[in-house]
C-alpha atoms as a PDB file:
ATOM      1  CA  UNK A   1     -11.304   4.022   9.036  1.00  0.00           C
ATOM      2  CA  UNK A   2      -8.694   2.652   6.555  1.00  0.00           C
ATOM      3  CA  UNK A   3      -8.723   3.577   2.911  1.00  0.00           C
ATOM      4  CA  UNK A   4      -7.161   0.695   0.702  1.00  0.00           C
ATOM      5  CA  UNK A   5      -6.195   1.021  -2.795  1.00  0.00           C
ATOM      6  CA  UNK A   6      -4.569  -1.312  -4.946  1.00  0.00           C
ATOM      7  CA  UNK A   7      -3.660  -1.006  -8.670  1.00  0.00           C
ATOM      8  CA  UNK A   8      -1.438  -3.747 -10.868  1.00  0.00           C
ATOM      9  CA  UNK A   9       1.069  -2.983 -12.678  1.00  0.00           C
ATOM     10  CA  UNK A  10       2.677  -4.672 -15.421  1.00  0.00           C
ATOM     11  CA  UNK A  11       6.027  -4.172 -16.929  1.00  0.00           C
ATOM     12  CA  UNK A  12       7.411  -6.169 -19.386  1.00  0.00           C
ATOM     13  CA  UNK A  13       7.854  -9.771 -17.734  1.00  0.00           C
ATOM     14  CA  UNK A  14       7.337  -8.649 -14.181  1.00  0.00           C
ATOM     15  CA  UNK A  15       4.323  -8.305 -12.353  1.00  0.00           C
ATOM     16  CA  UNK A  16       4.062  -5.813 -10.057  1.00  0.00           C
ATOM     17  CA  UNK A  17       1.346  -3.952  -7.519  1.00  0.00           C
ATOM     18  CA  UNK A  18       1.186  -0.547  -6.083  1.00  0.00           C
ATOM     19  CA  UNK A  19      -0.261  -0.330  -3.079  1.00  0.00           C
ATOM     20  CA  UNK A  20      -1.634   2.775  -1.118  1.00  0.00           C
ATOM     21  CA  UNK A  21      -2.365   2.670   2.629  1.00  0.00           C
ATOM     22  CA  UNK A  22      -3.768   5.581   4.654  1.00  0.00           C
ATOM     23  CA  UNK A  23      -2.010   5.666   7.993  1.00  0.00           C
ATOM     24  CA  UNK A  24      -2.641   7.743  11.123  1.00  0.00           C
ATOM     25  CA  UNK A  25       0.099   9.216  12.610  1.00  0.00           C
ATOM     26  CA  UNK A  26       0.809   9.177  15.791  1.00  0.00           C
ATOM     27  CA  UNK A  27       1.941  12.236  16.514  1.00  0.00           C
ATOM     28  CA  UNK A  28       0.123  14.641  14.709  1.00  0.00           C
ATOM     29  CA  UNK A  29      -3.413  12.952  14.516  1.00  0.00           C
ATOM     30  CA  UNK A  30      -3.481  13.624  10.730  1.00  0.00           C
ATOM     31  CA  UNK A  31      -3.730  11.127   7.740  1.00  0.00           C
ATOM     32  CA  UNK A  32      -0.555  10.299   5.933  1.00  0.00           C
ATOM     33  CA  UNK A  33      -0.514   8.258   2.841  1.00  0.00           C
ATOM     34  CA  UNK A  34       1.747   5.501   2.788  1.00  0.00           C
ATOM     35  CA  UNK A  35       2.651   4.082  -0.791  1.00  0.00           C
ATOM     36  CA  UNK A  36       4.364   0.905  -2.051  1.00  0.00           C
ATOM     37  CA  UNK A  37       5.194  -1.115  -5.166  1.00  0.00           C
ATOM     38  CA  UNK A  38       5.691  -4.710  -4.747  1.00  0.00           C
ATOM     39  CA  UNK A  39       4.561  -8.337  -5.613  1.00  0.00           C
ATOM     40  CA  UNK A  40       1.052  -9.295  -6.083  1.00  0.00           C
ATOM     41  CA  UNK A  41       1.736 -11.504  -2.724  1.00  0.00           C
ATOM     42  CA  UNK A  42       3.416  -9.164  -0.931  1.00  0.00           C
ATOM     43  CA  UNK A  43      -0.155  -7.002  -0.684  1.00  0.00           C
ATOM     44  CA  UNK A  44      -1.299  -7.861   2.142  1.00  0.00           C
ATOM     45  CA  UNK A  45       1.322  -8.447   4.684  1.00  0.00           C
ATOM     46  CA  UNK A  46       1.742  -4.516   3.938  1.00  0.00           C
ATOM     47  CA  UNK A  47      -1.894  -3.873   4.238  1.00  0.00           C
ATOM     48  CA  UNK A  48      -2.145  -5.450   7.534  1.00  0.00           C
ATOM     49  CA  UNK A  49       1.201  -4.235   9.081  1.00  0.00           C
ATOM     50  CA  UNK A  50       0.667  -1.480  11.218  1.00  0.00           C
END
């Protein structure tokens, strides 16, 4: 039911990752898309926090 995407980006000496989580919301019912950059290790904590 969850669409995950995750794409690395690098710039300069930093390493970074943008992540892209589809959310429901609970209000309306529809599909929101949630969207993050961060640190490779970061990734999932935000992919499995609700």
């Amino acid at each position: 039911m969850a669409k995950k995407a995750v794409a690395s980006l690098q710039t300069g000496s930093k390493r970074l990752t943008k992540a892209i989580k589809m959310v429901k919301s609970p209000k309306t019912g529809a599909y929101l898309f949630v969207e993050s950059i961060m640190a490779p290790d970061q990734v999932n904590d935000f992919l499995n926090k609700k």
